[in-house]
ModelCIF file with pLDDT and N, C-alpha, C, O atoms, coordinates in Angstrom:
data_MODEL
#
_entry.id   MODEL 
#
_entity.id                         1 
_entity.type                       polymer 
_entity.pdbx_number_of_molecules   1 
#
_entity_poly.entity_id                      1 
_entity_poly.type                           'polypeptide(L)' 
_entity_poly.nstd_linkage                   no 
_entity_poly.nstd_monomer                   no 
_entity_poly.pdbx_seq_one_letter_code       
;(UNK)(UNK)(UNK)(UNK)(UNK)(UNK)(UNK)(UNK)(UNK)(UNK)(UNK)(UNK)(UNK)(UNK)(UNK)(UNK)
(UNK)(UNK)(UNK)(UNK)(UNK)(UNK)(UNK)(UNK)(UNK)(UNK)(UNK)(UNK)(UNK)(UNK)(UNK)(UNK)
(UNK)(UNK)(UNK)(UNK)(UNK)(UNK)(UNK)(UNK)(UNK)(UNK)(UNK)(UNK)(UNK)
;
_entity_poly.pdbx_seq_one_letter_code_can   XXXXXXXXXXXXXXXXXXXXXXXXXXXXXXXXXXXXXXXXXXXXX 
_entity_poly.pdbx_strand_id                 A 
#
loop_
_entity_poly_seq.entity_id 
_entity_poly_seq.num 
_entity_poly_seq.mon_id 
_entity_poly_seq.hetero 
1 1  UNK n 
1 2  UNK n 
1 3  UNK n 
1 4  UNK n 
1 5  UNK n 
1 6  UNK n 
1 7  UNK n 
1 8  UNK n 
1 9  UNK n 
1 10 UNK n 
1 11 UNK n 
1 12 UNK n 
1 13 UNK n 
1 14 UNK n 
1 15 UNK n 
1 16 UNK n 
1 17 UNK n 
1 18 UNK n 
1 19 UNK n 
1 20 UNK n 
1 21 UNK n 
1 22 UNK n 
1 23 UNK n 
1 24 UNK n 
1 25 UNK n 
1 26 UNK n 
1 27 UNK n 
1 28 UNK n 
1 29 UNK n 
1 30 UNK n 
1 31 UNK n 
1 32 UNK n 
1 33 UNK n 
1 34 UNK n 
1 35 UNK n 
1 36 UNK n 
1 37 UNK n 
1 38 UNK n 
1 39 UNK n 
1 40 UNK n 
1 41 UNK n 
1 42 UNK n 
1 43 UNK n 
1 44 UNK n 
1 45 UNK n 
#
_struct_asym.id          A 
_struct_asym.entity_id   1 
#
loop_
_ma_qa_metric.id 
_ma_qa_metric.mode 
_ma_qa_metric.name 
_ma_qa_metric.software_group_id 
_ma_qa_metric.type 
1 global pLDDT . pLDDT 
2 local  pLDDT . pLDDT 
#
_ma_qa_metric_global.metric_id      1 
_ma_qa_metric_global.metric_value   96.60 
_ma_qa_metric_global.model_id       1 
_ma_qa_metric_global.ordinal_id     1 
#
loop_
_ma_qa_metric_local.label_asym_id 
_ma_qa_metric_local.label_comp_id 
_ma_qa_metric_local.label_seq_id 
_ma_qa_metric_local.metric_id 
_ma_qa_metric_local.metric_value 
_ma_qa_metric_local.model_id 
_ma_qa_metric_local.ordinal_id 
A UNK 1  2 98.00 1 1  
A UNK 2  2 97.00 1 2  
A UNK 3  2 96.00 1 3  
A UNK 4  2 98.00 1 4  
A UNK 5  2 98.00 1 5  
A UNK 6  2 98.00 1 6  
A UNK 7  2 98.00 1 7  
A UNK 8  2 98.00 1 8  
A UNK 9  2 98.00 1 9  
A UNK 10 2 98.00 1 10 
A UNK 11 2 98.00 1 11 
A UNK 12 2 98.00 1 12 
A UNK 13 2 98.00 1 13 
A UNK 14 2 98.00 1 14 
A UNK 15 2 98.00 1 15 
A UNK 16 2 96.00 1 16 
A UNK 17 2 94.00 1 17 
A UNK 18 2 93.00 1 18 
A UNK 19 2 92.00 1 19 
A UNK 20 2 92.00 1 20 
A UNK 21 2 91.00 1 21 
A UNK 22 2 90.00 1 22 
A UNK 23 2 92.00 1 23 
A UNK 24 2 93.00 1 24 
A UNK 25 2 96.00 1 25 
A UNK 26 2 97.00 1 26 
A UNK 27 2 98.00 1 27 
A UNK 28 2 98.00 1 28 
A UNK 29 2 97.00 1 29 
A UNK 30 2 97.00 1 30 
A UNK 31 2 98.00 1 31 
A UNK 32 2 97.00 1 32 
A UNK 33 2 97.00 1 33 
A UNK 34 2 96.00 1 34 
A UNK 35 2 97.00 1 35 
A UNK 36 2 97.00 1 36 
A UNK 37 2 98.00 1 37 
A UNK 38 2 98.00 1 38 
A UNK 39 2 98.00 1 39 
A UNK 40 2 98.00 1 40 
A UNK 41 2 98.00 1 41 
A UNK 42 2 98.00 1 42 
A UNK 43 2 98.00 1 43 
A UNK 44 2 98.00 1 44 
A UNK 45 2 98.00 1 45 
#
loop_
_atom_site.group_PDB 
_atom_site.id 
_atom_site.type_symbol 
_atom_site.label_atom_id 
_atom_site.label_alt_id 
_atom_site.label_comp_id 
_atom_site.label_asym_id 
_atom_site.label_entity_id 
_atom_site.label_seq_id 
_atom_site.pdbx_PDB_ins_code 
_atom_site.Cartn_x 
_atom_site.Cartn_y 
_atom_site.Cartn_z 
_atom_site.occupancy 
_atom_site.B_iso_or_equiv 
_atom_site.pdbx_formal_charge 
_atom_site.auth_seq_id 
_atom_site.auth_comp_id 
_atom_site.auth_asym_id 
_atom_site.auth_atom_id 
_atom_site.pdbx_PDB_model_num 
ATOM 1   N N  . UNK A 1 1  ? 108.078 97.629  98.531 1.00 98.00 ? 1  UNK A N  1 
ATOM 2   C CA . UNK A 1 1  ? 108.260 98.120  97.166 1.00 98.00 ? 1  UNK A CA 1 
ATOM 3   C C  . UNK A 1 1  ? 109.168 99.343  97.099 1.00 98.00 ? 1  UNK A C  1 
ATOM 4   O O  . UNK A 1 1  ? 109.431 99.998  96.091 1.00 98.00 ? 1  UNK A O  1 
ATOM 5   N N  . UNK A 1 2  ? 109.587 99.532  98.304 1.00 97.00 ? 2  UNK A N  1 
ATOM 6   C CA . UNK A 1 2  ? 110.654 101.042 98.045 1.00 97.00 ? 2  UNK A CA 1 
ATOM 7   C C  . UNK A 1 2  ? 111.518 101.178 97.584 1.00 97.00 ? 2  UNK A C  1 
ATOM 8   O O  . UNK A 1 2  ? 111.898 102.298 97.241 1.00 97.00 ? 2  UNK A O  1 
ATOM 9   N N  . UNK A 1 3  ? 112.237 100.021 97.367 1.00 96.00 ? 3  UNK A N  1 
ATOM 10  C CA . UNK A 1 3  ? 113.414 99.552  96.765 1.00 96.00 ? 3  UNK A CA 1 
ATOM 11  C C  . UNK A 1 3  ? 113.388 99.177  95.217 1.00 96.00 ? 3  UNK A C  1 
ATOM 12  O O  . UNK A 1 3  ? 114.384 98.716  94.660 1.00 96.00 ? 3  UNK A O  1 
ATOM 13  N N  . UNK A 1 4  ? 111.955 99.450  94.438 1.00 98.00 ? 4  UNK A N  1 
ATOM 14  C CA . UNK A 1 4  ? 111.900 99.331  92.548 1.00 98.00 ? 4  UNK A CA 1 
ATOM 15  C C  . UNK A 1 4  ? 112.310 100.925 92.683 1.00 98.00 ? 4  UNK A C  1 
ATOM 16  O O  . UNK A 1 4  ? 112.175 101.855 93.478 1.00 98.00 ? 4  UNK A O  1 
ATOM 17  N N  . UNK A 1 5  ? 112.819 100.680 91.563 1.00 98.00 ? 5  UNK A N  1 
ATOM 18  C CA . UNK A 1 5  ? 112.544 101.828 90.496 1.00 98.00 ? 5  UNK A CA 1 
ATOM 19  C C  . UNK A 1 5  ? 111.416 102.192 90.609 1.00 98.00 ? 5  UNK A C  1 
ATOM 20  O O  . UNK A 1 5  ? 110.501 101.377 90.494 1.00 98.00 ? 5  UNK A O  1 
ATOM 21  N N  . UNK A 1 6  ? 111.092 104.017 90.963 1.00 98.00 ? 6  UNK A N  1 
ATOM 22  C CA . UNK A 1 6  ? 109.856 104.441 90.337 1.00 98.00 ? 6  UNK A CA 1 
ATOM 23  C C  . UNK A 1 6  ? 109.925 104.701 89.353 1.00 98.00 ? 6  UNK A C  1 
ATOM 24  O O  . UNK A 1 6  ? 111.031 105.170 89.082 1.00 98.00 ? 6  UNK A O  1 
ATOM 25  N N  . UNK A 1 7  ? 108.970 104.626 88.205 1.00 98.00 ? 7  UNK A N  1 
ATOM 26  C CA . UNK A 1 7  ? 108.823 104.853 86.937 1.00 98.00 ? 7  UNK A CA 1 
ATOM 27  C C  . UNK A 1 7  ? 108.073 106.434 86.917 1.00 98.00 ? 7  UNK A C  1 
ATOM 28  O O  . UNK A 1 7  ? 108.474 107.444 86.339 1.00 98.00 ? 7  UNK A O  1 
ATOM 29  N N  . UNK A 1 8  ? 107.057 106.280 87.618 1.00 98.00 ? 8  UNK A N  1 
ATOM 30  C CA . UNK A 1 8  ? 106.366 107.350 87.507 1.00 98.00 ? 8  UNK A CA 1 
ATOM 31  C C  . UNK A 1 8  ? 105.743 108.681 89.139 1.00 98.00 ? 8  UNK A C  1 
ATOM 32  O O  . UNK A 1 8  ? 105.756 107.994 90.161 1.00 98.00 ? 8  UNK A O  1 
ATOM 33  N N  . UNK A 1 9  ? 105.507 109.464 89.316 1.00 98.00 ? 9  UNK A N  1 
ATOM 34  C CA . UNK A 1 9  ? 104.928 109.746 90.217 1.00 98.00 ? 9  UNK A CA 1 
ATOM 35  C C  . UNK A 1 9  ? 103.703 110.929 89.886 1.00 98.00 ? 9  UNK A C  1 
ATOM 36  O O  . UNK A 1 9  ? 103.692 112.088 89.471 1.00 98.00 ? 9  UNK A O  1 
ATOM 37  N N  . UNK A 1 10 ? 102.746 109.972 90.302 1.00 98.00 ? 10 UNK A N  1 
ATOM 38  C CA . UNK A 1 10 ? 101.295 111.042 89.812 1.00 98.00 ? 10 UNK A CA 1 
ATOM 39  C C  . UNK A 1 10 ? 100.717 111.872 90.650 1.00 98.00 ? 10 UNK A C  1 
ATOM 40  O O  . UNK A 1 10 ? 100.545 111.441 91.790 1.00 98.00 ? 10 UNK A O  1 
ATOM 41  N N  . UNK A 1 11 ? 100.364 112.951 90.407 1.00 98.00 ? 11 UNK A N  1 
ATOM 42  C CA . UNK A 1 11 ? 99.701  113.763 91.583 1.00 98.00 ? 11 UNK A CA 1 
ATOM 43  C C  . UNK A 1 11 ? 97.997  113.835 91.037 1.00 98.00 ? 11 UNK A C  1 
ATOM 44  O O  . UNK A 1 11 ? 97.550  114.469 90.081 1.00 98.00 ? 11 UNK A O  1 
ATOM 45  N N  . UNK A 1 12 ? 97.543  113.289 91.642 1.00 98.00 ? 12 UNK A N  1 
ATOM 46  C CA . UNK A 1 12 ? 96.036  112.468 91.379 1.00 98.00 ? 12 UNK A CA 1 
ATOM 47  C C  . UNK A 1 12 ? 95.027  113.871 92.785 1.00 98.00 ? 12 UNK A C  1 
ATOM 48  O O  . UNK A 1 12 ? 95.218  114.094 93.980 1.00 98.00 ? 12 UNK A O  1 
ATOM 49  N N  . UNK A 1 13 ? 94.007  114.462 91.733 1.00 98.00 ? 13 UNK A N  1 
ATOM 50  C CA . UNK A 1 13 ? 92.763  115.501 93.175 1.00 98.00 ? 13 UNK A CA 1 
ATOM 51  C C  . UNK A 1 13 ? 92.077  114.673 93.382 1.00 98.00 ? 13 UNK A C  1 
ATOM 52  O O  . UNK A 1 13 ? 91.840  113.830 92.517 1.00 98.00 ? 13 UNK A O  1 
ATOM 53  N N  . UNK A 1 14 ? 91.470  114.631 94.725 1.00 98.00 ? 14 UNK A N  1 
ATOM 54  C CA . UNK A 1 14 ? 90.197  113.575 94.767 1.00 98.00 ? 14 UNK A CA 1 
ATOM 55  C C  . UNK A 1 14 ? 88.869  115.803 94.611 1.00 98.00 ? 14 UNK A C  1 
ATOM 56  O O  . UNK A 1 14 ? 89.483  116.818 94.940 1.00 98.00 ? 14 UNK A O  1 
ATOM 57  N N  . UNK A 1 15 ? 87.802  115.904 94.273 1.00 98.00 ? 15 UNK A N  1 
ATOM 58  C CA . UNK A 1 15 ? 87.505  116.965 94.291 1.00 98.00 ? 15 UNK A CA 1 
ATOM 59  C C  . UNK A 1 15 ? 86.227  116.873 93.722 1.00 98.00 ? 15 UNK A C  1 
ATOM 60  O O  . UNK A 1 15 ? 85.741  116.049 92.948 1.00 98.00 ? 15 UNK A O  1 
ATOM 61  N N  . UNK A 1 16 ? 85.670  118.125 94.385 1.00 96.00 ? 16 UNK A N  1 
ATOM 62  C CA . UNK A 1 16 ? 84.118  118.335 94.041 1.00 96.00 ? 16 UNK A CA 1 
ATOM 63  C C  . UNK A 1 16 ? 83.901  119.144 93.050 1.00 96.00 ? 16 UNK A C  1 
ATOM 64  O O  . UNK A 1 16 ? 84.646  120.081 92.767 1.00 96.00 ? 16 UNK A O  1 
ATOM 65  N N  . UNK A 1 17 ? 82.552  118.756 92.265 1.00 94.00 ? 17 UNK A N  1 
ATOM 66  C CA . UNK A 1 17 ? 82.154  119.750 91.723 1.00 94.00 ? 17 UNK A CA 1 
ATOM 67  C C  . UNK A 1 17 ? 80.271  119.562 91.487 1.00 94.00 ? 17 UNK A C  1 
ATOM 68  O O  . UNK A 1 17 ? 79.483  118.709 91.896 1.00 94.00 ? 17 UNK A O  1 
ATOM 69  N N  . UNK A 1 18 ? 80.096  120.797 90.645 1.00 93.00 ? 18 UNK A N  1 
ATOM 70  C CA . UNK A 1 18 ? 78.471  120.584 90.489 1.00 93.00 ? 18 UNK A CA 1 
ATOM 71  C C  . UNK A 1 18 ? 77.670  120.163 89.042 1.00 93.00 ? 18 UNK A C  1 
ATOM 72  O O  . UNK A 1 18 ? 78.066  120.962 88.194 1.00 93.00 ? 18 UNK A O  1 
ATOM 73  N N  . UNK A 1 19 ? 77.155  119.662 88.725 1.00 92.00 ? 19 UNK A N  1 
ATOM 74  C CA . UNK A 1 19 ? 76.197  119.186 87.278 1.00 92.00 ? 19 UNK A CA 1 
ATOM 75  C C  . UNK A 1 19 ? 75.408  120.497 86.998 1.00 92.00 ? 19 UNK A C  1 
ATOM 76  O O  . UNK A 1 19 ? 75.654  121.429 87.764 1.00 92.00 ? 19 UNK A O  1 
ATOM 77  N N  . UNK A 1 20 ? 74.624  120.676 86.150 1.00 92.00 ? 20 UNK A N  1 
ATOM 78  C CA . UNK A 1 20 ? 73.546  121.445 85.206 1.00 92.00 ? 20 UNK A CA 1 
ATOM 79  C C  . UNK A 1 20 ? 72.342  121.489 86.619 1.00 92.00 ? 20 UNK A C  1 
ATOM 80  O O  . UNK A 1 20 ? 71.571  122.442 86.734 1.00 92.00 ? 20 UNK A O  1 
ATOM 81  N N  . UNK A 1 21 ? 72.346  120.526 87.438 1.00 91.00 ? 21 UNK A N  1 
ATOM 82  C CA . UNK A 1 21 ? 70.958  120.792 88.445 1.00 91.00 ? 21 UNK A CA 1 
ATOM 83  C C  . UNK A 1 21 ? 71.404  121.481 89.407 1.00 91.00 ? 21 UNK A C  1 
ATOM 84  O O  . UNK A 1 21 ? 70.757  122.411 89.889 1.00 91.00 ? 21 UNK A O  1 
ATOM 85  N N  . UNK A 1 22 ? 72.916  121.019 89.950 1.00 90.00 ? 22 UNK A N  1 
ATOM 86  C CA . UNK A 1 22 ? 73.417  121.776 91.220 1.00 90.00 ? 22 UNK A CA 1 
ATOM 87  C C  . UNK A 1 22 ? 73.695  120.403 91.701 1.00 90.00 ? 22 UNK A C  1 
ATOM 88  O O  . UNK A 1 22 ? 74.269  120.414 92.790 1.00 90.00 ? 22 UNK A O  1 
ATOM 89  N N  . UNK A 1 23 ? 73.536  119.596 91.371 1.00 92.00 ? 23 UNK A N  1 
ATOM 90  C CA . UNK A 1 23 ? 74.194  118.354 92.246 1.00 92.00 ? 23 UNK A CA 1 
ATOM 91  C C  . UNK A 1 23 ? 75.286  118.037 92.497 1.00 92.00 ? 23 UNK A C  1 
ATOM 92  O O  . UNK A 1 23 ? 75.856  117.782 91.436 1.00 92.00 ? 23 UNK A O  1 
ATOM 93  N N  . UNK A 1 24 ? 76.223  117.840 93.713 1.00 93.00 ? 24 UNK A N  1 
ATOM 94  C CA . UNK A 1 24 ? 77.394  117.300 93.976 1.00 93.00 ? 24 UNK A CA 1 
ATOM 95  C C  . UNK A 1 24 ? 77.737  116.171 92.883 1.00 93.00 ? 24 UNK A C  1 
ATOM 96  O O  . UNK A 1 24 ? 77.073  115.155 92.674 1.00 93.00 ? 24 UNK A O  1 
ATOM 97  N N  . UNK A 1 25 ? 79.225  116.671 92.063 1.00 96.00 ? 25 UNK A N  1 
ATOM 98  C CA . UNK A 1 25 ? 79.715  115.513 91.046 1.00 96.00 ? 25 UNK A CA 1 
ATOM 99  C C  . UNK A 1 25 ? 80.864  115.277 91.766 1.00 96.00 ? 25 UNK A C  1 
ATOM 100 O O  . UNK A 1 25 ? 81.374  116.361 92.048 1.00 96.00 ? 25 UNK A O  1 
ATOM 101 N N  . UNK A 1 26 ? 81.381  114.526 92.110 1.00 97.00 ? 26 UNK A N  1 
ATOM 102 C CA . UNK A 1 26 ? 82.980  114.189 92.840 1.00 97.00 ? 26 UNK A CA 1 
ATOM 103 C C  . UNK A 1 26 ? 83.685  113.487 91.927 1.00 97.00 ? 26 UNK A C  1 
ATOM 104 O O  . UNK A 1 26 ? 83.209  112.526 91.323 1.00 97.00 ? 26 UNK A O  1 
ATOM 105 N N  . UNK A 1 27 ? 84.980  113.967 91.756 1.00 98.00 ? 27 UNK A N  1 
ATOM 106 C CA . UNK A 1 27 ? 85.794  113.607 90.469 1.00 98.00 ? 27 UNK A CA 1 
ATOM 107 C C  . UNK A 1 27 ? 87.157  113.404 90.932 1.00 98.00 ? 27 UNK A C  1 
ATOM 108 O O  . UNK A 1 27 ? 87.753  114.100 91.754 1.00 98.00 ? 27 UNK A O  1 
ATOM 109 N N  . UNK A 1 28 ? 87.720  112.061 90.130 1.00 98.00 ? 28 UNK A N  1 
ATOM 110 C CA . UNK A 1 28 ? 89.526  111.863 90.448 1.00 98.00 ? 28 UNK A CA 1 
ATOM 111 C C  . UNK A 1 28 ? 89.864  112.678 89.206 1.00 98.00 ? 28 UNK A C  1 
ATOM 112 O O  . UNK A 1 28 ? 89.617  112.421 88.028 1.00 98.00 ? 28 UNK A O  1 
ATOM 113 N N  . UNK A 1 29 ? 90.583  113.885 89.834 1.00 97.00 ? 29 UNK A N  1 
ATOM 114 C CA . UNK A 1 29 ? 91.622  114.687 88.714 1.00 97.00 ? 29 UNK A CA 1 
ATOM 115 C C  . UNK A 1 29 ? 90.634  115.396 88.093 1.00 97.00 ? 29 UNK A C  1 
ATOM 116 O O  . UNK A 1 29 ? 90.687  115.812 86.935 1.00 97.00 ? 29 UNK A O  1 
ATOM 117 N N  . UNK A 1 30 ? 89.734  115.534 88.864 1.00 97.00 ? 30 UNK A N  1 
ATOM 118 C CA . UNK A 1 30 ? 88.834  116.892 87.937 1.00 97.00 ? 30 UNK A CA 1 
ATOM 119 C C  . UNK A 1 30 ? 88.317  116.199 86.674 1.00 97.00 ? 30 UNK A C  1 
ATOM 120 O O  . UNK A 1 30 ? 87.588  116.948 86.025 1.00 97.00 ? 30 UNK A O  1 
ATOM 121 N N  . UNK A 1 31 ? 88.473  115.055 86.171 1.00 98.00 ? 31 UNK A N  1 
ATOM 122 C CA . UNK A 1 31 ? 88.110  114.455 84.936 1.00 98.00 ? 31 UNK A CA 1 
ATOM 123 C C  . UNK A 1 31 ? 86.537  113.148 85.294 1.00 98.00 ? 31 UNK A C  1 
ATOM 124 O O  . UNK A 1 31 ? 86.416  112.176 86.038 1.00 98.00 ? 31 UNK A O  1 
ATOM 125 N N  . UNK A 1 32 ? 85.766  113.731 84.463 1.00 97.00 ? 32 UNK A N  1 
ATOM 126 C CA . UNK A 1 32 ? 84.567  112.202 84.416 1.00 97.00 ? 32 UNK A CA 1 
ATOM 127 C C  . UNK A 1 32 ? 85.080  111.206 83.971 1.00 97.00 ? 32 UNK A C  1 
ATOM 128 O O  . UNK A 1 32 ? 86.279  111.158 83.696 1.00 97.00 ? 32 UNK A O  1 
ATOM 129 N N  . UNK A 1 33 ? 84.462  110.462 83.856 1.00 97.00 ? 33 UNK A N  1 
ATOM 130 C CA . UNK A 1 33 ? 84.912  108.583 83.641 1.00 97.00 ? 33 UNK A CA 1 
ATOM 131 C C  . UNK A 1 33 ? 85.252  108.796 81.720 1.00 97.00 ? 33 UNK A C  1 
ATOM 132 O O  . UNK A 1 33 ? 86.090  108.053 81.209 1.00 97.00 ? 33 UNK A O  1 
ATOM 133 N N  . UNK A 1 34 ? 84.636  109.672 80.995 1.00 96.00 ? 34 UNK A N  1 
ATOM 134 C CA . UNK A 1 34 ? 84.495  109.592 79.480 1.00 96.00 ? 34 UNK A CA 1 
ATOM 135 C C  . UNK A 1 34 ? 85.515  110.600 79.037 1.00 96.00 ? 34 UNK A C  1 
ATOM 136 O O  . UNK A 1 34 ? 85.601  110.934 77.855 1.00 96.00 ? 34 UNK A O  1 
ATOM 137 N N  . UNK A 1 35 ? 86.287  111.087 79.980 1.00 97.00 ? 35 UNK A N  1 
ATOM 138 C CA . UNK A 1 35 ? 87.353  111.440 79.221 1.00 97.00 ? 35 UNK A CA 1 
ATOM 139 C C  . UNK A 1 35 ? 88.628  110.637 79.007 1.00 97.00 ? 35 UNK A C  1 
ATOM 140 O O  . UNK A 1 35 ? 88.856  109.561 79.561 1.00 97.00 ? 35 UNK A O  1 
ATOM 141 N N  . UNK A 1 36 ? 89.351  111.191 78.245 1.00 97.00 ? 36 UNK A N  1 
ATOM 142 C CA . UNK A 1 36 ? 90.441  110.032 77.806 1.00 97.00 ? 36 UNK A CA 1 
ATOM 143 C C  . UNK A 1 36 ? 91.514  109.528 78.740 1.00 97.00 ? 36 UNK A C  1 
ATOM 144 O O  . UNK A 1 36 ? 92.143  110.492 79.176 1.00 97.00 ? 36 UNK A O  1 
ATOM 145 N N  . UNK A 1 37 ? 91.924  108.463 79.175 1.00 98.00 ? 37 UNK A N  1 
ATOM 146 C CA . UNK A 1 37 ? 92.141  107.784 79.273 1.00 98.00 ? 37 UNK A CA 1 
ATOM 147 C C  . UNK A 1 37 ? 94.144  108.684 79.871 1.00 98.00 ? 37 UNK A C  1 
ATOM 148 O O  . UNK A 1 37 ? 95.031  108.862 79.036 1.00 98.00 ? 37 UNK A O  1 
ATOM 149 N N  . UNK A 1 38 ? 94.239  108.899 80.758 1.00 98.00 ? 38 UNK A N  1 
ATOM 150 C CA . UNK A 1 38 ? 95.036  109.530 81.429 1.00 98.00 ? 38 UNK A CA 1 
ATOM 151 C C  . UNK A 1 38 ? 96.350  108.985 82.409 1.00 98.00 ? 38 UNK A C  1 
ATOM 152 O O  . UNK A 1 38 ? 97.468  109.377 82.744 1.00 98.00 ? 38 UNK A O  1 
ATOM 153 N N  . UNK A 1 39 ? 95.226  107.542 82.683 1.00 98.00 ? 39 UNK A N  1 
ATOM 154 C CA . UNK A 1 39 ? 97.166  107.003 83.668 1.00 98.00 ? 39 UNK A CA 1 
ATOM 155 C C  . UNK A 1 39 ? 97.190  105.619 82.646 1.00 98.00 ? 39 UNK A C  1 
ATOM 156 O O  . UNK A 1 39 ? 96.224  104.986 82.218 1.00 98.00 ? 39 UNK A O  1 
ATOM 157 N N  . UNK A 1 40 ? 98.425  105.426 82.453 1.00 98.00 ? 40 UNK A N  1 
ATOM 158 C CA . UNK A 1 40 ? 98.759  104.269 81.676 1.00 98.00 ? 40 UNK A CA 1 
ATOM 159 C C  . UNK A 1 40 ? 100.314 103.733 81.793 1.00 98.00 ? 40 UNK A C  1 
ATOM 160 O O  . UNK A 1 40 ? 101.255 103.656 81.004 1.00 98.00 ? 40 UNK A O  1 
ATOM 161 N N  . UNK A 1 41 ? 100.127 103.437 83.034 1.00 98.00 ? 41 UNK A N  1 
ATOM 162 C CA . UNK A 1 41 ? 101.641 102.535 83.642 1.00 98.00 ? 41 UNK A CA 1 
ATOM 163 C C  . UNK A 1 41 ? 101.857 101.335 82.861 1.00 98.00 ? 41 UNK A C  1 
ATOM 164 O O  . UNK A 1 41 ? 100.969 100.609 82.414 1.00 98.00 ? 41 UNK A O  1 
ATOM 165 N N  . UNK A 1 42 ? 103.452 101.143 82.697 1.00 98.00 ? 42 UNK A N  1 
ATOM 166 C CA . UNK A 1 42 ? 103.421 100.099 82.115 1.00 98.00 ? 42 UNK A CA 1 
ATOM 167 C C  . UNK A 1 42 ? 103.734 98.615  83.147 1.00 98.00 ? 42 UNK A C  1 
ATOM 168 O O  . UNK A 1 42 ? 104.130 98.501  84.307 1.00 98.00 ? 42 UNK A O  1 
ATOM 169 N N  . UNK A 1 43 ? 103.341 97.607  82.087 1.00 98.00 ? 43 UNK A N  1 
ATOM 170 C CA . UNK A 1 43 ? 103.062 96.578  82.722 1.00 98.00 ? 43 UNK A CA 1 
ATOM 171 C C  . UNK A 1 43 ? 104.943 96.569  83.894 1.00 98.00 ? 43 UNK A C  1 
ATOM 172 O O  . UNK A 1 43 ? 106.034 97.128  83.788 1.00 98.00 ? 43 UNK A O  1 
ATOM 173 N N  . UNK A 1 44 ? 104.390 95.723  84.731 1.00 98.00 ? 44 UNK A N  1 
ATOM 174 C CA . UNK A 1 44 ? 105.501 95.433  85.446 1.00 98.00 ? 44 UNK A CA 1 
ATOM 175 C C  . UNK A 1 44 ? 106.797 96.973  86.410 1.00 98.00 ? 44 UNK A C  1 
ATOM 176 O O  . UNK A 1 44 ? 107.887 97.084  86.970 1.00 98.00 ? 44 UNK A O  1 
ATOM 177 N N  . UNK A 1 45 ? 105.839 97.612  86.074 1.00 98.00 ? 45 UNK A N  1 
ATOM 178 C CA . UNK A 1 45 ? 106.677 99.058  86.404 1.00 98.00 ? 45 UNK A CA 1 
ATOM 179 C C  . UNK A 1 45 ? 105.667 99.426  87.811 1.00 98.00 ? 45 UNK A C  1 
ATOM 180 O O  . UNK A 1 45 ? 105.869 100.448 88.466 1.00 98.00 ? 45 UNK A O  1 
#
């Protein structure tokens, strides 16, 4: 694939954090699942 066009290049955290009890939350991009909606490649790209 080195040879498409990149369209895009994302810099994605894999990263920890803690909840209201103290529990380990591990998050892509620092974001939970219920926030909006952040990578949106287009088809065929």
């Amino acid at each position: 694939l080195k040879g498409n066009e990149v369209k895009a290049i994302r810099n994605l955290k894999l990263v920890g954090s803690t909840d209201e009890f103290g529990r380990p939350v591990l998050l892509l991009n620092n974001k939970r699942w219920d926030a909006p909606v952040t990578e949106k490649p287009y088809l065929g790209s």
